[in-house]
Protein backbone atom coordinates (compact mmCIF):
# COMPACT_ATOMS: atom_id res chain seq x y z
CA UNK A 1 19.14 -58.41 39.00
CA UNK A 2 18.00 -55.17 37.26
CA UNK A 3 14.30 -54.93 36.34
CA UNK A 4 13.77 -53.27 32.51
CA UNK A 5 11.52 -49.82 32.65
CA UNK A 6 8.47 -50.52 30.96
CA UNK A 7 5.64 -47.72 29.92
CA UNK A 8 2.55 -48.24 29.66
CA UNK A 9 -0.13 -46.15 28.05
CA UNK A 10 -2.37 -46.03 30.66
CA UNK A 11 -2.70 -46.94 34.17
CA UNK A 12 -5.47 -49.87 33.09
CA UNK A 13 -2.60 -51.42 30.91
CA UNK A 14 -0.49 -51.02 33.46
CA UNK A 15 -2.58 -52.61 36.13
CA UNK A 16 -3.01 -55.54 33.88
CA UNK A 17 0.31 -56.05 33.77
CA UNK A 18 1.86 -56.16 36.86
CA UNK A 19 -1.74 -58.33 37.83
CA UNK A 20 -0.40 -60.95 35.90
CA UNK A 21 2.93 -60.93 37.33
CA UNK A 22 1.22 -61.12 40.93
CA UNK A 23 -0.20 -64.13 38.97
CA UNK A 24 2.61 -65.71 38.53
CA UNK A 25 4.06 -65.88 41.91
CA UNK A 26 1.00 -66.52 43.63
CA UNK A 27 1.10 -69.38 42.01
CA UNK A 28 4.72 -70.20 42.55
CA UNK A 29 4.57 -69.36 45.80
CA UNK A 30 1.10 -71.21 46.47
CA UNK A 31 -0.21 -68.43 48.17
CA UNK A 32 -2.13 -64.98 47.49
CA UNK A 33 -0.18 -61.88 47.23
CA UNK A 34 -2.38 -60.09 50.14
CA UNK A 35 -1.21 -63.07 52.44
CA UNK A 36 2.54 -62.61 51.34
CA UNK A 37 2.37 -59.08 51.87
CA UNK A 38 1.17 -59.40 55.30
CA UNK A 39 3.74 -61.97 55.97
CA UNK A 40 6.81 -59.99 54.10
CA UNK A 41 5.51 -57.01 55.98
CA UNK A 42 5.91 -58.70 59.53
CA UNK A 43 9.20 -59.71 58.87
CA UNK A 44 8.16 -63.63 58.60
CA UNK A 45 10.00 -63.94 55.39
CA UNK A 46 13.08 -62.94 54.11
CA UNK A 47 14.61 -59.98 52.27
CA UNK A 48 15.24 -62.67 48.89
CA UNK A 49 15.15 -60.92 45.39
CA UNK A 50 11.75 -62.41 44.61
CA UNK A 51 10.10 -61.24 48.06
CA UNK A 52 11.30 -57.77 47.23
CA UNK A 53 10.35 -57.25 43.67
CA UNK A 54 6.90 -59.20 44.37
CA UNK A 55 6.32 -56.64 47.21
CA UNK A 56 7.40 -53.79 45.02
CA UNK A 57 4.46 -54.83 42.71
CA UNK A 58 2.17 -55.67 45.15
CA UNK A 59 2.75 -51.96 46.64
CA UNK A 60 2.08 -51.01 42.79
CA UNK A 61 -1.08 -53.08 42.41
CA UNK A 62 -2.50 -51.50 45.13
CA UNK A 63 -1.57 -47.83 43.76
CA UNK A 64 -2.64 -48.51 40.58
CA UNK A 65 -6.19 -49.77 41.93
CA UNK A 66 -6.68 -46.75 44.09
CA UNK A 67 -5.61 -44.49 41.07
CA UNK A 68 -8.51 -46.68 39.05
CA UNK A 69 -10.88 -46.33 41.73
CA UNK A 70 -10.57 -42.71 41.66
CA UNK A 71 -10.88 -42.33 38.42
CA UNK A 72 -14.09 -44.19 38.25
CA UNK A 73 -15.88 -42.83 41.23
CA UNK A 74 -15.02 -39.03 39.48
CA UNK A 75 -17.13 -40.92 35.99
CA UNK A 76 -19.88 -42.19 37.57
């Protein structure tokens, strides 16, 4: 299954975004995408298409909030 390429204007938008898609399978998945990720990450669950594209934007969330982060602390 091949993802569409979507821009965003800015990494806020973009953060937004793939927030609500954690959303989503957090709750189809009853469970938080920090607790996935640690499970994914020690092999507990398998290599499925949904794993690997929610642990693609979990990977992403995380980016994006560092990138965020950074640009606040260089406001303030």
């Amino acid at each position: 299954m091949k993802k569409n390429r979507i821009e965003f204007d800015s990494p806020l938008d973009a953060f937004v975004a793939i927030a609500k898609e954690l959303n989503d399978y957090e709750r189809r998945y009853a469970m938080t995408s920090e607790e996935f990720y640690d499970k994914f990450s020690k092999g507990q669950l398998d290599d499925s298409i949904d794993n690997i594209e929610w642990a693609n934007d979990y990977q992403l969330f995380l980016s994006l909030r560092r990138e965020l982060e950074d640009q606040l602390r260089r406001v303030a």
